[in-house]
PDB file of N, CA and C in Angstrom:
ATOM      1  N   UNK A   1      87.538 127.127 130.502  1.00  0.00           N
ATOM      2  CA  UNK A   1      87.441 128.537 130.243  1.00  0.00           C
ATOM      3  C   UNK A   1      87.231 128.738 128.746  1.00  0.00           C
ATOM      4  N   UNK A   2      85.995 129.259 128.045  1.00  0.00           N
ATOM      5  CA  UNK A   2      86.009 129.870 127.072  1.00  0.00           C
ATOM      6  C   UNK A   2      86.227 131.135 126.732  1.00  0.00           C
ATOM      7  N   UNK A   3      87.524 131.837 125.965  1.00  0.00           N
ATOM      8  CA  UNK A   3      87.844 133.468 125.456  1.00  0.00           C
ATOM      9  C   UNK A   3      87.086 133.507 124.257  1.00  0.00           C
ATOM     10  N   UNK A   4      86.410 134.028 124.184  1.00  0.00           N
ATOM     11  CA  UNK A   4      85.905 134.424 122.343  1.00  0.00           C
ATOM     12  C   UNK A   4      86.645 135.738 122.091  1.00  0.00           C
ATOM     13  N   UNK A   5      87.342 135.769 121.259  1.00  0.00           N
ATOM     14  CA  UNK A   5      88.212 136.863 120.590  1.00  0.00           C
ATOM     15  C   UNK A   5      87.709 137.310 119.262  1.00  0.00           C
ATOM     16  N   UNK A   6      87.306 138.170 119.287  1.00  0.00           N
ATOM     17  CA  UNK A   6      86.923 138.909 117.758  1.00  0.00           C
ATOM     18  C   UNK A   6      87.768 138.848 116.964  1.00  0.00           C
ATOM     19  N   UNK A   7      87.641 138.572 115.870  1.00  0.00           N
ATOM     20  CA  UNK A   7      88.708 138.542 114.566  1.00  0.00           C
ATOM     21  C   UNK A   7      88.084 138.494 113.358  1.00  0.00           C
ATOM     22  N   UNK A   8      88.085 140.241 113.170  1.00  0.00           N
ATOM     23  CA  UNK A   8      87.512 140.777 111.581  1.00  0.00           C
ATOM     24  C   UNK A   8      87.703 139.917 110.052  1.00  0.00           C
ATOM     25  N   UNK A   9      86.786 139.637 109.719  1.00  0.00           N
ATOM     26  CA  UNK A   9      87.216 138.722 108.481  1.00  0.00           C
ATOM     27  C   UNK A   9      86.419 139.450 107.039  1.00  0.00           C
ATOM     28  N   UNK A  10      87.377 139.594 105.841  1.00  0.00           N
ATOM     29  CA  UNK A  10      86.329 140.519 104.982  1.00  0.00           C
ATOM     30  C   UNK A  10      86.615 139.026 104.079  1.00  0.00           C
ATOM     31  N   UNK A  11      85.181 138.908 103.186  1.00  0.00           N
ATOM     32  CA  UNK A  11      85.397 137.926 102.207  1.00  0.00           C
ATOM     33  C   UNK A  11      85.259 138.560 100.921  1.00  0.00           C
ATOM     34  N   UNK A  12      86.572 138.177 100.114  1.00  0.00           N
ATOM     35  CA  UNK A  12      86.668 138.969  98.848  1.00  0.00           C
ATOM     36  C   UNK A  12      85.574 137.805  97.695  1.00  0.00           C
ATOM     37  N   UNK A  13      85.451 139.259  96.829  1.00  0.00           N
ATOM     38  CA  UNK A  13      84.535 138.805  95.907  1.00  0.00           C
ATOM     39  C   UNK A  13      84.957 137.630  95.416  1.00  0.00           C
ATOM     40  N   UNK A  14      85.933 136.832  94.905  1.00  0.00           N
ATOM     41  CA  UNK A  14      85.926 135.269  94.727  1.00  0.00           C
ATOM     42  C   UNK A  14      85.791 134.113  95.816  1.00  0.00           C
ATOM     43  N   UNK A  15      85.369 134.621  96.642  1.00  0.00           N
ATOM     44  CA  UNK A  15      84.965 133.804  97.790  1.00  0.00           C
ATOM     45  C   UNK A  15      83.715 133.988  98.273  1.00  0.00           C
ATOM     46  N   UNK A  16      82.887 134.927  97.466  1.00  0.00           N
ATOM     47  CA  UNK A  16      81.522 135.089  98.267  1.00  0.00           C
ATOM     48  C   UNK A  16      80.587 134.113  98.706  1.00  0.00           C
ATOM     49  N   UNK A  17      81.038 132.639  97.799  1.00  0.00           N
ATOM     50  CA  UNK A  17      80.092 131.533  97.936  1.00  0.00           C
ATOM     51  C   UNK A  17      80.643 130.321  99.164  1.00  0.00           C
ATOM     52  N   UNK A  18      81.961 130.666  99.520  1.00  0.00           N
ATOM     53  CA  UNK A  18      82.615 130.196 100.145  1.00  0.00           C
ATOM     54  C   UNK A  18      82.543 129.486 101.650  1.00  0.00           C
ATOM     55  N   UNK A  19      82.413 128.858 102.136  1.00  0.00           N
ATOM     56  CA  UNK A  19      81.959 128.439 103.658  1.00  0.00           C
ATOM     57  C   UNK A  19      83.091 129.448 104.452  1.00  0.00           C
ATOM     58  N   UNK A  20      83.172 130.254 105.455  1.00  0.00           N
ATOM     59  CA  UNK A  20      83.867 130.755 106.492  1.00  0.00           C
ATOM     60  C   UNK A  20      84.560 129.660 107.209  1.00  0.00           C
ATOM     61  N   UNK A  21      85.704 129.673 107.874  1.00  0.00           N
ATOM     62  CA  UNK A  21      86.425 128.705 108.589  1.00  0.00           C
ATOM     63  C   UNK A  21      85.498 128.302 109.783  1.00  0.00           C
ATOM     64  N   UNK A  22      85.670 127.321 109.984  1.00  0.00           N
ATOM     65  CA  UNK A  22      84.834 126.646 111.220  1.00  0.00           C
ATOM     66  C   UNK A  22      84.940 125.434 112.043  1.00  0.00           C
ATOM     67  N   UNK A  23      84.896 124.855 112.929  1.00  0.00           N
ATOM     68  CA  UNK A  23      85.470 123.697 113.781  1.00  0.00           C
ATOM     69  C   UNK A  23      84.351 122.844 113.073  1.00  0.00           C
ATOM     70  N   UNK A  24      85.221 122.011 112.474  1.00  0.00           N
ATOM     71  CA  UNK A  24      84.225 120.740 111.871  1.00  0.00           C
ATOM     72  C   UNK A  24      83.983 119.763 112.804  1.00  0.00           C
ATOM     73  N   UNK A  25      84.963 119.514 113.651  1.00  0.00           N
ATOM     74  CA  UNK A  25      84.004 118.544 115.478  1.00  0.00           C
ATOM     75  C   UNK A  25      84.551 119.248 116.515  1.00  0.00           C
ATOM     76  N   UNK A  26      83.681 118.779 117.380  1.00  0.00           N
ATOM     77  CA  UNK A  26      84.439 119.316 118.692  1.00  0.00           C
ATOM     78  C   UNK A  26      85.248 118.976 119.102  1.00  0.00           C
ATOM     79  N   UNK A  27      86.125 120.008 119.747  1.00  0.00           N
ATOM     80  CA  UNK A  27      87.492 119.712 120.404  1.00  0.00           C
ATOM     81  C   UNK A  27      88.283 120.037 119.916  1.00  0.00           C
ATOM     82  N   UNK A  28      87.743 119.944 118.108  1.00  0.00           N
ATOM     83  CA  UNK A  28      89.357 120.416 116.948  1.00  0.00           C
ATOM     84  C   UNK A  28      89.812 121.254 117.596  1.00  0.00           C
ATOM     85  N   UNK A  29      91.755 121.332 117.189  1.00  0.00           N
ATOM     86  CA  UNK A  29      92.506 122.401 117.671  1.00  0.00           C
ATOM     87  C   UNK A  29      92.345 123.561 116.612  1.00  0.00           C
ATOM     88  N   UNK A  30      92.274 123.246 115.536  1.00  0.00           N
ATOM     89  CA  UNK A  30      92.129 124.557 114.377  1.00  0.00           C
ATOM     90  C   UNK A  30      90.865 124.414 113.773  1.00  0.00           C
ATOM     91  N   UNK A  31      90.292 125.496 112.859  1.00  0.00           N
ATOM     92  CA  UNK A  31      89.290 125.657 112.214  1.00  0.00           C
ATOM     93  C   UNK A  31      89.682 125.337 110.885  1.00  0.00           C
ATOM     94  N   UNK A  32      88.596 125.029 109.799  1.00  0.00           N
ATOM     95  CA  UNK A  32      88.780 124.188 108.679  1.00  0.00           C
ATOM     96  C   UNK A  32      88.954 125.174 107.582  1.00  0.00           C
ATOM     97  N   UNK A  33      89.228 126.202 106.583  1.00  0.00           N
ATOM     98  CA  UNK A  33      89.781 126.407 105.637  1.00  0.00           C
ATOM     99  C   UNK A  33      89.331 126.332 104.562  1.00  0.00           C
ATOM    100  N   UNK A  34      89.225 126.472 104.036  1.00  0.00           N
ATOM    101  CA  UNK A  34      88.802 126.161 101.752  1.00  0.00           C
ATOM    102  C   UNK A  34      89.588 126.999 101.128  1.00  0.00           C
ATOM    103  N   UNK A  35      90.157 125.952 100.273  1.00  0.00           N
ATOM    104  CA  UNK A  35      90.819 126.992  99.171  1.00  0.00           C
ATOM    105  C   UNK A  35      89.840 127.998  98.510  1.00  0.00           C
ATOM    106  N   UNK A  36      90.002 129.082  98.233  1.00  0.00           N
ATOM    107  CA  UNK A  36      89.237 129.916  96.871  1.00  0.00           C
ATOM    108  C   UNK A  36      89.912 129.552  95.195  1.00  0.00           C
ATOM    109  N   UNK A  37      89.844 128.349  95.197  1.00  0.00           N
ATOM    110  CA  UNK A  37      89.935 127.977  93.875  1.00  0.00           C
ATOM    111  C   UNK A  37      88.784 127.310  93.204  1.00  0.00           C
ATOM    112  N   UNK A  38      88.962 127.303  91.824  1.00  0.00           N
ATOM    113  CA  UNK A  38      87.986 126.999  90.733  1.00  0.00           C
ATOM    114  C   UNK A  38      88.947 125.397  90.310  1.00  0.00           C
ATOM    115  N   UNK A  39      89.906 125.155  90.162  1.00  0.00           N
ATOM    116  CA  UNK A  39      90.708 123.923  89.599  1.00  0.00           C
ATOM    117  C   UNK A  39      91.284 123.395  90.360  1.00  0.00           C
ATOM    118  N   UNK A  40      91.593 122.151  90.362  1.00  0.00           N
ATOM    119  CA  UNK A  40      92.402 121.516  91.548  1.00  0.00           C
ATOM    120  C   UNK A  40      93.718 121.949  91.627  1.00  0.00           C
ATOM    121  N   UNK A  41      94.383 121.826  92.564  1.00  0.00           N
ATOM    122  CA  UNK A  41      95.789 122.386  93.022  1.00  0.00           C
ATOM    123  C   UNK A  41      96.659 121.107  93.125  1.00  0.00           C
ATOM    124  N   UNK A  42      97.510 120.555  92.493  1.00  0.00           N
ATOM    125  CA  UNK A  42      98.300 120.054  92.555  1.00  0.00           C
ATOM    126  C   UNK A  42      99.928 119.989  93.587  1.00  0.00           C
ATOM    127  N   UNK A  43      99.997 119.898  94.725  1.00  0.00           N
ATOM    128  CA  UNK A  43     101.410 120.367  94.981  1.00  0.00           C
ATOM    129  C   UNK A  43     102.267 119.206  95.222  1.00  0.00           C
ATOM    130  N   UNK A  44     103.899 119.084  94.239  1.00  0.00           N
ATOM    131  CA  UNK A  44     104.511 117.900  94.705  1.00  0.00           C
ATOM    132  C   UNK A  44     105.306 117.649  96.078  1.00  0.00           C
ATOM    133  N   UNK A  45     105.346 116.962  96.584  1.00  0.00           N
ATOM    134  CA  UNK A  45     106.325 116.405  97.586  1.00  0.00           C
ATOM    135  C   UNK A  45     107.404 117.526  97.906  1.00  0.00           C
ATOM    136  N   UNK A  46     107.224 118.419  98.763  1.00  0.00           N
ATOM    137  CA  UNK A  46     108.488 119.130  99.009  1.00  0.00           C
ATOM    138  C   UNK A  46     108.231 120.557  98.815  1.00  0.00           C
ATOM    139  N   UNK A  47     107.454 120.967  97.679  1.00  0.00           N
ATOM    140  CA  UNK A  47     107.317 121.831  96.890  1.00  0.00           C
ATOM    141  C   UNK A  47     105.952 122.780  97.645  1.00  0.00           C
ATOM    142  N   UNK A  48     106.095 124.450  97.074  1.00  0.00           N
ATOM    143  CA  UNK A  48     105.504 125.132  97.541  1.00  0.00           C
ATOM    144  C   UNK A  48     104.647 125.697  96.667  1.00  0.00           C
ATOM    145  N   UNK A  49     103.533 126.407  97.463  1.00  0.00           N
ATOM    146  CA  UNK A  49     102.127 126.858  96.316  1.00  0.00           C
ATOM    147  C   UNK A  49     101.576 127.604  96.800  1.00  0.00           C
ATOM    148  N   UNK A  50     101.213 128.945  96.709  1.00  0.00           N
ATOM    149  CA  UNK A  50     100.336 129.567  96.944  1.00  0.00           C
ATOM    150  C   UNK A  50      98.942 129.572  96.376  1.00  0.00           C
ATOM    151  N   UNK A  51      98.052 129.232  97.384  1.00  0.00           N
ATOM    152  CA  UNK A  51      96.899 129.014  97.846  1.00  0.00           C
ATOM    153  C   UNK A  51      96.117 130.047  97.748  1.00  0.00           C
ATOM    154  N   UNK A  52      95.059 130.686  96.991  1.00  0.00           N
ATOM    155  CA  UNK A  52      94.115 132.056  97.685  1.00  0.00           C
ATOM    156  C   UNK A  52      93.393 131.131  98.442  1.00  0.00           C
ATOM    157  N   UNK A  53      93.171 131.986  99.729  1.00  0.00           N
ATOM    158  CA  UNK A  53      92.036 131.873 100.812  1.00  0.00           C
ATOM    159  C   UNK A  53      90.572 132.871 100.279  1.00  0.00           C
ATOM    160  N   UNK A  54      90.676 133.860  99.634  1.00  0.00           N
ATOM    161  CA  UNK A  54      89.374 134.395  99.662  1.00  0.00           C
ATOM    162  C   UNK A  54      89.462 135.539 101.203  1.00  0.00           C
ATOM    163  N   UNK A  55      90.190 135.458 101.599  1.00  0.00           N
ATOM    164  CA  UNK A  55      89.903 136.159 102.927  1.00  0.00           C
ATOM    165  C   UNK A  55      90.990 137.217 103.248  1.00  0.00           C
ATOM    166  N   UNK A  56      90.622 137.946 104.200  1.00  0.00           N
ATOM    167  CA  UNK A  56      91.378 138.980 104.805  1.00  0.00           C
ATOM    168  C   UNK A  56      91.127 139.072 106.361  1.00  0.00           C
ATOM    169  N   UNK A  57      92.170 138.497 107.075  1.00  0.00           N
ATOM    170  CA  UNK A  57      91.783 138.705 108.311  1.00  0.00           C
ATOM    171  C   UNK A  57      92.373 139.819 109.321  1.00  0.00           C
ATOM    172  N   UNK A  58      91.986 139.923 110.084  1.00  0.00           N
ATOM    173  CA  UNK A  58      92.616 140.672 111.114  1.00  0.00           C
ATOM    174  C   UNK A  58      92.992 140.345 112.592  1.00  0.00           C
ATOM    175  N   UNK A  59      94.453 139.607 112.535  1.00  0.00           N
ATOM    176  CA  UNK A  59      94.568 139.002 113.185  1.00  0.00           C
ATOM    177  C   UNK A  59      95.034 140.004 114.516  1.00  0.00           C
ATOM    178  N   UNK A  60      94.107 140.004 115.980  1.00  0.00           N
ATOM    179  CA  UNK A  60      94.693 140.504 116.867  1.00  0.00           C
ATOM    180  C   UNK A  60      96.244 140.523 117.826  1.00  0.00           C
ATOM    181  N   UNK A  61      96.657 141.426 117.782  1.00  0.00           N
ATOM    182  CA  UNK A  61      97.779 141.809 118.066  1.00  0.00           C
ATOM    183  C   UNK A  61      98.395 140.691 119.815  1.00  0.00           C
ATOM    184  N   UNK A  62      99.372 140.220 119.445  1.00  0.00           N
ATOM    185  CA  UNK A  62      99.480 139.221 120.703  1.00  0.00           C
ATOM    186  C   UNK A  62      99.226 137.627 119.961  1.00  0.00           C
ATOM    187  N   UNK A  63      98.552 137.683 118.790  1.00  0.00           N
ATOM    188  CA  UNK A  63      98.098 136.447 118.364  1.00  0.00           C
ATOM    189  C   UNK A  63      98.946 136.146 116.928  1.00  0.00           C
ATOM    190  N   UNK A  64      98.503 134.777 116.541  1.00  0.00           N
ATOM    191  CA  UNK A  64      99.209 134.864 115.097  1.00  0.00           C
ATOM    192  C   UNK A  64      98.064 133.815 114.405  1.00  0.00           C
ATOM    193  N   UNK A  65      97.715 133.558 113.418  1.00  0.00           N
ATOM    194  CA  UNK A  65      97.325 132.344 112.406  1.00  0.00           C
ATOM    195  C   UNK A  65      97.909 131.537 111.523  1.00  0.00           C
ATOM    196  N   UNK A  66      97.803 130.334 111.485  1.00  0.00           N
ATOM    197  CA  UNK A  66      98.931 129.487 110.836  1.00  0.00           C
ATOM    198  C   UNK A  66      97.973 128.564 110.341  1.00  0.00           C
ATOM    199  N   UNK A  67      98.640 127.982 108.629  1.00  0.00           N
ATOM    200  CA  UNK A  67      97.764 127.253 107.598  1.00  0.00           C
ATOM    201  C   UNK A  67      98.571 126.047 107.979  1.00  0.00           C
ATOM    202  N   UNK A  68      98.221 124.847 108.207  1.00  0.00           N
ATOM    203  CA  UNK A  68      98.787 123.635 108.534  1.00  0.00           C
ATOM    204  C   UNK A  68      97.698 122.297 107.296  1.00  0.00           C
ATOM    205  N   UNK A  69      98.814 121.543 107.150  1.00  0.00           N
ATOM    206  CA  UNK A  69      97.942 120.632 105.790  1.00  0.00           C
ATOM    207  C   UNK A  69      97.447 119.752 106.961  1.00  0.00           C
ATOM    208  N   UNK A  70      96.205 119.467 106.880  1.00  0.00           N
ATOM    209  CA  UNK A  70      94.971 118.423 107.342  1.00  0.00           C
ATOM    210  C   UNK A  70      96.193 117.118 107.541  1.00  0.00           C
ATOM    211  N   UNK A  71      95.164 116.394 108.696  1.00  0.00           N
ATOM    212  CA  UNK A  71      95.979 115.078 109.189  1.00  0.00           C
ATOM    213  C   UNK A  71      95.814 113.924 108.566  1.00  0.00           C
ATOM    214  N   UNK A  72      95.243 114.279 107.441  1.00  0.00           N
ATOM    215  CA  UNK A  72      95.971 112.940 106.412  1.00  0.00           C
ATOM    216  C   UNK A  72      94.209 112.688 106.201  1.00  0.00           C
ATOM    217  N   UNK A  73      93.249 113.507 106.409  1.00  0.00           N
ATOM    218  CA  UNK A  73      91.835 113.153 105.968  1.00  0.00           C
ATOM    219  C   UNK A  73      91.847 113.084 104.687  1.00  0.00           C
ATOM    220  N   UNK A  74      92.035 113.899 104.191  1.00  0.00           N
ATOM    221  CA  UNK A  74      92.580 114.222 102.335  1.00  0.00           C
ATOM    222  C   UNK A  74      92.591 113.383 101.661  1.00  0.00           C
ATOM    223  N   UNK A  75      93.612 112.535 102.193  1.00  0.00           N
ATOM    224  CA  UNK A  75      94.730 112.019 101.590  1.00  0.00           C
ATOM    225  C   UNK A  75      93.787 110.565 101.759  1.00  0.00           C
ATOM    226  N   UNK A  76      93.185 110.274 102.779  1.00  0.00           N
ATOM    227  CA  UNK A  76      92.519 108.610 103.123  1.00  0.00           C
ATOM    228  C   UNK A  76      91.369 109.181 102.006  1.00  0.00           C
ATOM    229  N   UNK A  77      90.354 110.328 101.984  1.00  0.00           N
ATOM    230  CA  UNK A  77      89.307 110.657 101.063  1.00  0.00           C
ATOM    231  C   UNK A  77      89.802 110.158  99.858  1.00  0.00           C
ATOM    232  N   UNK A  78      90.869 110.427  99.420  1.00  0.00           N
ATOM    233  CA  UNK A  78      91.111 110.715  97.531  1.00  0.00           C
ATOM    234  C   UNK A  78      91.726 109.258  97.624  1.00  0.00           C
ATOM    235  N   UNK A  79      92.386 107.997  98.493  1.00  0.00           N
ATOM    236  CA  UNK A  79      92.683 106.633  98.571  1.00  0.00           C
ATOM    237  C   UNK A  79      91.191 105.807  97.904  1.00  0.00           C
ATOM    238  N   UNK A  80      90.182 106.132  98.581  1.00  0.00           N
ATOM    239  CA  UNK A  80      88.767 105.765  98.419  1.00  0.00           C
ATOM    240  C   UNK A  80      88.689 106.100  97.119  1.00  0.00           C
ATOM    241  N   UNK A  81      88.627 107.073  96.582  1.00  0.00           N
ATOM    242  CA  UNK A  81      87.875 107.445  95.248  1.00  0.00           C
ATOM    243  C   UNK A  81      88.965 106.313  94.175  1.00  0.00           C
ATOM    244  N   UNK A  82      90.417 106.393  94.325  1.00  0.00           N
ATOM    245  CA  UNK A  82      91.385 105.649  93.165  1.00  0.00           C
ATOM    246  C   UNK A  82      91.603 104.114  93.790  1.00  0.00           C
TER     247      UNK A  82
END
């Protein structure tokens, strides 16, 4: 069964260049994210950070959205580069 649910998204002016969230393969359970930052974000072990998304959504009523950190793709990417 596919539901397609509308969900209004405005992209603020520091995000205009920004990719929109989107299922990077099939099957993913969540859609993929970008920070709206210009500098890298540092966060330590434990510790909390607010993130701009660039976005404003409108999440329908009955529903909720939740930011969850990636399954360790990141983390194997930036192993490769050091």
């Amino acid at each position: 069964m596919n539901l397609a649910i509308p969900v209004p998204v405005d992209v603020l002016p520091h995000a205009a260049d920004l990719a929109l969230p989107a299922y990077a393969t099939a099957g993913a359970a969540g859609l993929d994210l970008v920070a709206a930052v210009t500098d890298p974000v540092t966060i330590a072990p434990g510790a909390r950070a607010l993130v701009p998304t660039g976005l404003r959504i409108a999440v329908p009523e009955g529903f909720e959205a939740q930011v969850r950190p990636r399954s360790g793709f990141a983390w194997k990417q930036l192993s490769l580069i050091h």
